[in-house]
C-alpha atoms as a PDB file:
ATOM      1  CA  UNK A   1      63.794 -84.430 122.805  1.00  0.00           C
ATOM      2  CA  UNK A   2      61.005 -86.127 123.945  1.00  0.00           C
ATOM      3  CA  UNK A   3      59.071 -88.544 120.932  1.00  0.00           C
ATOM      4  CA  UNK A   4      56.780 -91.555 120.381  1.00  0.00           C
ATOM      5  CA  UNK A   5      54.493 -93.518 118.048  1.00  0.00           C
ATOM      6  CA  UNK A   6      50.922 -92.212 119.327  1.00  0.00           C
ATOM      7  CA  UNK A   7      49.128 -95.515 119.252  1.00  0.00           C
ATOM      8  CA  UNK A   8      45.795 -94.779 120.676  1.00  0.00           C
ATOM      9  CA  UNK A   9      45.269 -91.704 118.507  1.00  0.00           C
ATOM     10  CA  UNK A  10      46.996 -94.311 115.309  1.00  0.00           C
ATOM     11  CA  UNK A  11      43.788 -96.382 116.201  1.00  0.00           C
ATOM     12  CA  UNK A  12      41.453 -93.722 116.108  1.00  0.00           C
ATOM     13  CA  UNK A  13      42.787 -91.979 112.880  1.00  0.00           C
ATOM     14  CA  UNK A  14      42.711 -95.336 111.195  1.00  0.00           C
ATOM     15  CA  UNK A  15      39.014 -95.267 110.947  1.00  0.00           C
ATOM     16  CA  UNK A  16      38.727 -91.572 110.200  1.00  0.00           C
ATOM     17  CA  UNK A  17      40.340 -91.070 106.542  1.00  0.00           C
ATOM     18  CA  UNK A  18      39.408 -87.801 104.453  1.00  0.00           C
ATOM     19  CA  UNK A  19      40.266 -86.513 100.908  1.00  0.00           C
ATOM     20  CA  UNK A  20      42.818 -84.189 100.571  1.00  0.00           C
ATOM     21  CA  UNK A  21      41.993 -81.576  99.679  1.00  0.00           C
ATOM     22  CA  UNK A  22      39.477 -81.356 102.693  1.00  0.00           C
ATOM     23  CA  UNK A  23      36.635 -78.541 102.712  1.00  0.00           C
ATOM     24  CA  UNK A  24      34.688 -77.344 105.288  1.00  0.00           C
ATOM     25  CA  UNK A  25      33.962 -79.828 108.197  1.00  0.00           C
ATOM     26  CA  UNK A  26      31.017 -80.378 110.536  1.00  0.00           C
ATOM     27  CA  UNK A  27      33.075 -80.672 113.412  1.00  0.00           C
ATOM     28  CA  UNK A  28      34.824 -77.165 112.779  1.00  0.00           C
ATOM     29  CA  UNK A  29      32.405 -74.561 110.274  1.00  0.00           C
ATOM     30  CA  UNK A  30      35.183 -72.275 109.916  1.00  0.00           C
ATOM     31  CA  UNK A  31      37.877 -74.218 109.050  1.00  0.00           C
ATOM     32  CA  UNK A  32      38.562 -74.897 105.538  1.00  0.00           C
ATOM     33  CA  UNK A  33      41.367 -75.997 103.104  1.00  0.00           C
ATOM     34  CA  UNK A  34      43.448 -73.353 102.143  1.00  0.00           C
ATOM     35  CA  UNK A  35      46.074 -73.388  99.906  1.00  0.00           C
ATOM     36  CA  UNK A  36      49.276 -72.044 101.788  1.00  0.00           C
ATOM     37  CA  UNK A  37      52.156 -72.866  99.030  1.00  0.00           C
ATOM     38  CA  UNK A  38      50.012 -70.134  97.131  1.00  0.00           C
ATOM     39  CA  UNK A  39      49.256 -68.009  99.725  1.00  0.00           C
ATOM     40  CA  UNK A  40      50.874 -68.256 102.562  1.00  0.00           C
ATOM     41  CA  UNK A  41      49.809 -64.652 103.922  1.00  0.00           C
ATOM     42  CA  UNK A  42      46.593 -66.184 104.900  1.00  0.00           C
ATOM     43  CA  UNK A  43      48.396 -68.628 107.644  1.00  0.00           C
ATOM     44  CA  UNK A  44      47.557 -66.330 110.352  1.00  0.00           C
ATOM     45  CA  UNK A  45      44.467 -65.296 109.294  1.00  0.00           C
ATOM     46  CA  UNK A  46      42.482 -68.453 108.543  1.00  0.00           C
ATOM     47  CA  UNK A  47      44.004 -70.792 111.383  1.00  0.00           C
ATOM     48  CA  UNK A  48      41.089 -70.442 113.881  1.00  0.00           C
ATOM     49  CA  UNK A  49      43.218 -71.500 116.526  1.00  0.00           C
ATOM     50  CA  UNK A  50      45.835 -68.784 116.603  1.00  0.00           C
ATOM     51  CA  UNK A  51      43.257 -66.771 117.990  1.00  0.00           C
ATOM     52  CA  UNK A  52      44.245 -68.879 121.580  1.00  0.00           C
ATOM     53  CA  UNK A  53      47.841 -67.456 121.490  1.00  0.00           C
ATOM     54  CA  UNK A  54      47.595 -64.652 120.042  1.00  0.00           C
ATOM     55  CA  UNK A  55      50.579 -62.279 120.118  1.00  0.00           C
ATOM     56  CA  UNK A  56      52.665 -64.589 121.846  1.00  0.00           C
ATOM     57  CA  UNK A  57      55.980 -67.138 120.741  1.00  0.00           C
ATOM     58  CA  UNK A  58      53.155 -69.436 120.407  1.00  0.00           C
ATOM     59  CA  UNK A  59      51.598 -68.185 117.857  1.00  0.00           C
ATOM     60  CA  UNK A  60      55.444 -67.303 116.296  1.00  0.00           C
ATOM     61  CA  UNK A  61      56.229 -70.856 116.652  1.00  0.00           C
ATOM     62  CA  UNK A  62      53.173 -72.222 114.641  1.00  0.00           C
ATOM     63  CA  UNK A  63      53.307 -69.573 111.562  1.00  0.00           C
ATOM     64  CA  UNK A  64      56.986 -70.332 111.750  1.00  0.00           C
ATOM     65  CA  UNK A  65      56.579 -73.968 111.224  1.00  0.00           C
ATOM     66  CA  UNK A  66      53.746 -73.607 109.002  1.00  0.00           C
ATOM     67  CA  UNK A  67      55.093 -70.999 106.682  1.00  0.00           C
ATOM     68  CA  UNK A  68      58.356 -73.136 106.001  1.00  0.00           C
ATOM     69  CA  UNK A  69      56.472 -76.623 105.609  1.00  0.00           C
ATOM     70  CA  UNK A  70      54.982 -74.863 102.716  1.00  0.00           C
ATOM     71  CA  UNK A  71      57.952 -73.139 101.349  1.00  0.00           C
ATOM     72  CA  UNK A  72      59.934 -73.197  98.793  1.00  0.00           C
ATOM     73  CA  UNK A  73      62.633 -75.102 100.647  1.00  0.00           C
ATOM     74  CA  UNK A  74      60.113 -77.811 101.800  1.00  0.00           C
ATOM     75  CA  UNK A  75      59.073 -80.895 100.296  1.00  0.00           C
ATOM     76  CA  UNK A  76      55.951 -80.949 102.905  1.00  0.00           C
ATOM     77  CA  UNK A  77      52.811 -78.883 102.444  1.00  0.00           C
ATOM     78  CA  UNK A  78      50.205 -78.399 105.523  1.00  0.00           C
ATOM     79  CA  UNK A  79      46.635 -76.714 105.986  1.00  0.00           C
ATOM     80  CA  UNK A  80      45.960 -78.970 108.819  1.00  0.00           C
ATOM     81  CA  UNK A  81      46.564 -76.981 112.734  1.00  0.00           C
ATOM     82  CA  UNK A  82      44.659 -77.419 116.079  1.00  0.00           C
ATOM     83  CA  UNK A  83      45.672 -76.167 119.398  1.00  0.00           C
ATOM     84  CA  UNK A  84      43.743 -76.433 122.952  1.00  0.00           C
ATOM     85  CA  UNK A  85      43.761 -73.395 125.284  1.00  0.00           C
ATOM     86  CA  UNK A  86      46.317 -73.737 127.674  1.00  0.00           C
ATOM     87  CA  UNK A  87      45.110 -75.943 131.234  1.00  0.00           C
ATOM     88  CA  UNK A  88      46.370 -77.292 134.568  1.00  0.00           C
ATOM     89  CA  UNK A  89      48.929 -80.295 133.729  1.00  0.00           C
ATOM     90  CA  UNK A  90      47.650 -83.643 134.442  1.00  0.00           C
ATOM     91  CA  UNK A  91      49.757 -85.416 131.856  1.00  0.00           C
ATOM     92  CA  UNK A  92      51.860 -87.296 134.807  1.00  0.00           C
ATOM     93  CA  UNK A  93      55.069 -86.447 132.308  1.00  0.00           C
ATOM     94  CA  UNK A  94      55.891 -83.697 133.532  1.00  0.00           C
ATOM     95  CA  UNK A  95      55.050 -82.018 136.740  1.00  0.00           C
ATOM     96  CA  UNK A  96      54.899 -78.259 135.292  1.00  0.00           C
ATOM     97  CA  UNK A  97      51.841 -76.401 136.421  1.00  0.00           C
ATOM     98  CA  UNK A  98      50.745 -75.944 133.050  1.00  0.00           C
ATOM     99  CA  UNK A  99      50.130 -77.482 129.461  1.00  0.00           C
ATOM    100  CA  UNK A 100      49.702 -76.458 125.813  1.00  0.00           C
ATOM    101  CA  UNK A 101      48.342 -79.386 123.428  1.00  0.00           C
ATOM    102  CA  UNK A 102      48.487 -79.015 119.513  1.00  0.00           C
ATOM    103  CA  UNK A 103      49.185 -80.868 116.177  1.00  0.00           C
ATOM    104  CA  UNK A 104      50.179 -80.696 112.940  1.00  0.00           C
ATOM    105  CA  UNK A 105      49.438 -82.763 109.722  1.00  0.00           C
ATOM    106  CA  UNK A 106      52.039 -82.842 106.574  1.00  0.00           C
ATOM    107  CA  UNK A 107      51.843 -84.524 103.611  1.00  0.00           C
ATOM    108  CA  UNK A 108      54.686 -84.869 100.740  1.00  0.00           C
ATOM    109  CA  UNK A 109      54.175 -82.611  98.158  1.00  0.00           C
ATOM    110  CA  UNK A 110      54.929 -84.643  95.547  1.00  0.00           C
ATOM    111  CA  UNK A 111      51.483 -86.972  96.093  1.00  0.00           C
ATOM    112  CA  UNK A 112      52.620 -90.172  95.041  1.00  0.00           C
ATOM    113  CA  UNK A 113      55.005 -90.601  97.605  1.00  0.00           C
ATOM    114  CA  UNK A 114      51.996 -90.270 100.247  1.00  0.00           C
ATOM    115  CA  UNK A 115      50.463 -93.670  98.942  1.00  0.00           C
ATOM    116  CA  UNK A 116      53.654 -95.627  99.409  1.00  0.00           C
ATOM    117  CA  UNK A 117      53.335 -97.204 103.231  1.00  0.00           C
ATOM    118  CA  UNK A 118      57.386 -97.745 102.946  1.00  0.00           C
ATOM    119  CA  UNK A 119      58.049 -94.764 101.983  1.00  0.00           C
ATOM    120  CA  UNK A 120      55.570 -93.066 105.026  1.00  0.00           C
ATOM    121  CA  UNK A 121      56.820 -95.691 107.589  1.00  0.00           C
ATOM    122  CA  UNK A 122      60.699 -95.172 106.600  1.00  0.00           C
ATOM    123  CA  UNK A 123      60.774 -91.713 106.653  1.00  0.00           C
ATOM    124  CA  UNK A 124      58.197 -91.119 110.376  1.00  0.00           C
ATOM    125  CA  UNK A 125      60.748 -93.872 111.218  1.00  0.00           C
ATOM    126  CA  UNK A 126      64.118 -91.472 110.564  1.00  0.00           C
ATOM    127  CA  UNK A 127      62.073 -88.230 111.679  1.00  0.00           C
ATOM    128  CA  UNK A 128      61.451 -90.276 114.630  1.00  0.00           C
ATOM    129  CA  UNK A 129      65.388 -90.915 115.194  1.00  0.00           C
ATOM    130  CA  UNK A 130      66.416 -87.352 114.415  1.00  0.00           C
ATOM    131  CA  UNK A 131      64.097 -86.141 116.854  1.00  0.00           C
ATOM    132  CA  UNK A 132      64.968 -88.100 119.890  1.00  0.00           C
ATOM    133  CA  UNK A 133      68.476 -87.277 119.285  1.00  0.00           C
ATOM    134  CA  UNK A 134      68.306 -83.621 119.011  1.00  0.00           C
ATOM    135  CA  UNK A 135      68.361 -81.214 122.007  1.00  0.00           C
ATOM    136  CA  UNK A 136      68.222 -84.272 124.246  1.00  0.00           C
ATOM    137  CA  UNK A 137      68.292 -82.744 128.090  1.00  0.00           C
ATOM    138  CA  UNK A 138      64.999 -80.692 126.693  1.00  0.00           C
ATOM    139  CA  UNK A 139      62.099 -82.631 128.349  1.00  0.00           C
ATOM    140  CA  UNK A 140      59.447 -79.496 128.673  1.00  0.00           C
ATOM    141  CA  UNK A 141      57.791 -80.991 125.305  1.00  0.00           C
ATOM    142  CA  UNK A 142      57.036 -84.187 123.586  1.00  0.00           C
ATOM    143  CA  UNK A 143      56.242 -85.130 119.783  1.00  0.00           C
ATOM    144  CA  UNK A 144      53.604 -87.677 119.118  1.00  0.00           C
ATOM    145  CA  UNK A 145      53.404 -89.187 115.494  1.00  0.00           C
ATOM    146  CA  UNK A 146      50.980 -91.477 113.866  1.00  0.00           C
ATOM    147  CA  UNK A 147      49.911 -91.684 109.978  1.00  0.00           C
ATOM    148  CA  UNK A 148      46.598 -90.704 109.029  1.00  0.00           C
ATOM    149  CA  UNK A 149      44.621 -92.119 105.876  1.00  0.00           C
ATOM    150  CA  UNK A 150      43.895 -89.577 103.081  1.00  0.00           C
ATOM    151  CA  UNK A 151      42.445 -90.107  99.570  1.00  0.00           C
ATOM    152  CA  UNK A 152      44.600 -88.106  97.264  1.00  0.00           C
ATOM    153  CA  UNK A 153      41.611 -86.515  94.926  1.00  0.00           C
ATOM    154  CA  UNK A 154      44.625 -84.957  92.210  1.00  0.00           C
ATOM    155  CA  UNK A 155      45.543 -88.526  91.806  1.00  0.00           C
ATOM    156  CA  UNK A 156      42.249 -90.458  91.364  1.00  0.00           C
ATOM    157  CA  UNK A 157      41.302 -88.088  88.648  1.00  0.00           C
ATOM    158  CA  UNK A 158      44.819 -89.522  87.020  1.00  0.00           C
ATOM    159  CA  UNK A 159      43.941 -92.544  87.816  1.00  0.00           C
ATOM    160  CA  UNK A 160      46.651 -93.019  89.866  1.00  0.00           C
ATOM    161  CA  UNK A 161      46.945 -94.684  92.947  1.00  0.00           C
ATOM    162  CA  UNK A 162      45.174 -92.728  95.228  1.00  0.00           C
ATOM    163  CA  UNK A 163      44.755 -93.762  98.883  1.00  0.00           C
ATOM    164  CA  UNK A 164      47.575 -93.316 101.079  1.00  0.00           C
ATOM    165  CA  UNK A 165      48.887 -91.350 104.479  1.00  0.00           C
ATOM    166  CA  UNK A 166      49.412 -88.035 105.676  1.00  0.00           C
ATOM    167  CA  UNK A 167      51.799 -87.350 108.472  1.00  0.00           C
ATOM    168  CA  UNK A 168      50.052 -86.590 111.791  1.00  0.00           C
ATOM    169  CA  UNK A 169      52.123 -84.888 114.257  1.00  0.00           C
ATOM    170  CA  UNK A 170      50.755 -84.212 118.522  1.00  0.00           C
ATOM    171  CA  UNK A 171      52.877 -81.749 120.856  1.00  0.00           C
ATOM    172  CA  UNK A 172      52.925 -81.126 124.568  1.00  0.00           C
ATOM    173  CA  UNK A 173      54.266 -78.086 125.929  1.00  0.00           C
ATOM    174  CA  UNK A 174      54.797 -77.366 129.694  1.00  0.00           C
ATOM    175  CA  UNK A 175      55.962 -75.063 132.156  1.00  0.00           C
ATOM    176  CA  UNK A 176      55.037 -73.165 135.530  1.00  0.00           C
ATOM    177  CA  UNK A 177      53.436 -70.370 133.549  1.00  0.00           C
ATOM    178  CA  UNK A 178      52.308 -69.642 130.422  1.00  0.00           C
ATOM    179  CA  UNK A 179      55.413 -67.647 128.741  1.00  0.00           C
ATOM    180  CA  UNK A 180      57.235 -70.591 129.740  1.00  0.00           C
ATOM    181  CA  UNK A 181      55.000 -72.888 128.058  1.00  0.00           C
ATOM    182  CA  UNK A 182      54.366 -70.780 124.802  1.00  0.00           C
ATOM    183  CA  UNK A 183      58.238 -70.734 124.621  1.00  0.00           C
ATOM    184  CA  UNK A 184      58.879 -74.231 124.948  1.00  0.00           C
ATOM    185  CA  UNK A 185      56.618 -74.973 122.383  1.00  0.00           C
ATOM    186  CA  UNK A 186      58.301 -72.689 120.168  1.00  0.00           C
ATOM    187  CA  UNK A 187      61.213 -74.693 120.538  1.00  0.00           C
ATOM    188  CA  UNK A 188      60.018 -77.887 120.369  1.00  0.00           C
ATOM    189  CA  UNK A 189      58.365 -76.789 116.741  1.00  0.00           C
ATOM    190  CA  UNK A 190      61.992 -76.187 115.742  1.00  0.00           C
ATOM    191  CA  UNK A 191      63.168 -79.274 116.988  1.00  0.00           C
ATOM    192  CA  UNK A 192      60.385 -81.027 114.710  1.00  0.00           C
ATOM    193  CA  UNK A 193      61.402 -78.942 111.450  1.00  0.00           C
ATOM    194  CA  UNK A 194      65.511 -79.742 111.422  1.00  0.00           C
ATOM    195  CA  UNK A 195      64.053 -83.660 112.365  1.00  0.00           C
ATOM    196  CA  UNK A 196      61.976 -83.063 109.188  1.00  0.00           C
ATOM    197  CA  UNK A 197      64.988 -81.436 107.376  1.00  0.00           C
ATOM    198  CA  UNK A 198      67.483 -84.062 108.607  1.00  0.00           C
ATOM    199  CA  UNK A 199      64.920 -87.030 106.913  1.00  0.00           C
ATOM    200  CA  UNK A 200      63.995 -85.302 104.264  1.00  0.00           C
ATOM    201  CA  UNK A 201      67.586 -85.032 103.202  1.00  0.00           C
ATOM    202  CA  UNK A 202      67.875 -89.150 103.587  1.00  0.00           C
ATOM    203  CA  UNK A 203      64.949 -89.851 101.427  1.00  0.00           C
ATOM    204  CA  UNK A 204      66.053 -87.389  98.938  1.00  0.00           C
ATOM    205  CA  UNK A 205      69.218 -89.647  98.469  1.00  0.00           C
ATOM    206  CA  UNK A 206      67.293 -92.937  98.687  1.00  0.00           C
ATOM    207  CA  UNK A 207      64.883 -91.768  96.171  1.00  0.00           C
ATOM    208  CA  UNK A 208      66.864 -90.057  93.841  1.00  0.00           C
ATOM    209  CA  UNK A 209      64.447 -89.731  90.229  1.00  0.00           C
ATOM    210  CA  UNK A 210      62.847 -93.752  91.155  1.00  0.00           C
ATOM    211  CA  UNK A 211      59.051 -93.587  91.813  1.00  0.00           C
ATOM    212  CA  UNK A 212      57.386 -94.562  94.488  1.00  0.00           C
ATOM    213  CA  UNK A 213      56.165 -98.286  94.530  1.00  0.00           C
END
C-alpha cells in the first residue's frame, strides 16, 4: 500500500520533543498517559477521539491496533492516538469524496532500543519496505512515518541514556462515503501491524541478546 517518509511533519516534530511518560497537555486537557500494557480495558474509554467514530470499523480498527501494540505479542507499547472528523477530500491523492486523517505513535518497549538512531532508522526503514509491498493494488489509504524525539524519564533516573525517538505514524483514509472510508482505514491499520510484525521479526534476529549502541 500506499507509504512515505513525512518530511514536513519530521521538521515540525523535531522541535517538539516530550518525556515519555507524557501527562496532561495544554493543547488537549483530557488527554493523559495511560498505561495500556496494564490496562488495556481503558483503550476505548480514555481515547478522546473515538468519540468521532463511534460504533463504527473505525473505531474497531483503532482499538484493534492499539490493543495488540500493547499486547503480549508486541514489542511496541502506545498511549499516543488522534483522529480528525471525517471532511471533503482535498488531498489531490485520491479523488474520493471523502477523508479520514489519524496517527499513531509507538515506541519499543524495551526503552533502550528507542535511544539508538540505527536501530529507529533501520527498523522505520524495513516497516517502510514491508508496507509498500503488502496489499499493493490498495490505494484508498496512505501511511506517513517520521520519528519523534522523546526523553525516556525510566532511563534518566538509571542514568542511562535517555533521549531518543518514538515512532510517529500519519494515515489517510478515503472513499465516496463514510462506511467506505471507516473501512478502508480499518484495513490500512492492518496493513501497518503485519509491516510492524514482519520488522519486528528482522530486528529480533539482528539483535538477538546484544544491546543497543
Amino acid at each position: 500500500m500506499l507509504c512515505y517518509h513525512e518530511k514536513d511533519t519530521q521538521l515540525k516534530l523535531d522541535n517538539l520533543g516530550r518525556y515519555h511518560p507524557w501527562t496532561v497537555t495544554t493543547k488537549t486537557p483530557d488527554g493523559k498517559y495511560v498505561d495500556f500494557k496494564r490496562y488495556p480495558e481503558l483503550i476505548s474509554e480514555t481515547l478522546e477521539d473515538l468519540r468521532l467514530v463511534d460504533g463504527t470499523v473505525a473505531a474497531q480498527a483503532v482499538v484493534e491496533f492499539i490493543t495488540w501494540a500493547n499486547g503480549p505479542d508486541s514489542i511496541f507499547e502506545t498511549n499516543d492516538f488522534g483522529l480528525r472528523a471525517i471532511r471533503p477530500n482535498q488531498s489531490g491523492v485520491s479523488t474520493a469524496k471523502l477523508e479520514l486523517h489519524g496517527r499513531v505513535t509507538l515506541l519499543f518497549r524495551d526503552l533502550r532500543l528507542n535511544t539508538s538512531e540505527r536501530i529507529v532508522q533501520t527498523f522505520l526503514s524495513k516497516a517502510d519496505q514491508q508496507l509498500k509491498a503488502i496489499d499493493t493494488h490498495f490505494k484508498e489509504a496512505c501511511w506517513g512515518w517520521c520519528t519523534w524525539p522523546h526523553c525516556f524519564t525510566e532511563l534518566l533516573e538509571a542514568n542511562q541514556p535517555a533521549e531518543g525517538d518514538c515512532l510517529s505514524y500519519m494515515v489517510w483514509s478515503w472513499g465516496n462515503d463514510v462506511s467506505h472510508t471507516h473501512e478502508h482505514l480499518l484495513r490500512a491499520f492492518r496493513n501497518l501491524r503485519t509491516a510492524l510484525e514482519r520488522a519486528a521479526h528482522d530486528l529480533r534476529e539482528h539483535q538477538g541478546r546484544a544491546s543497543p549502541r
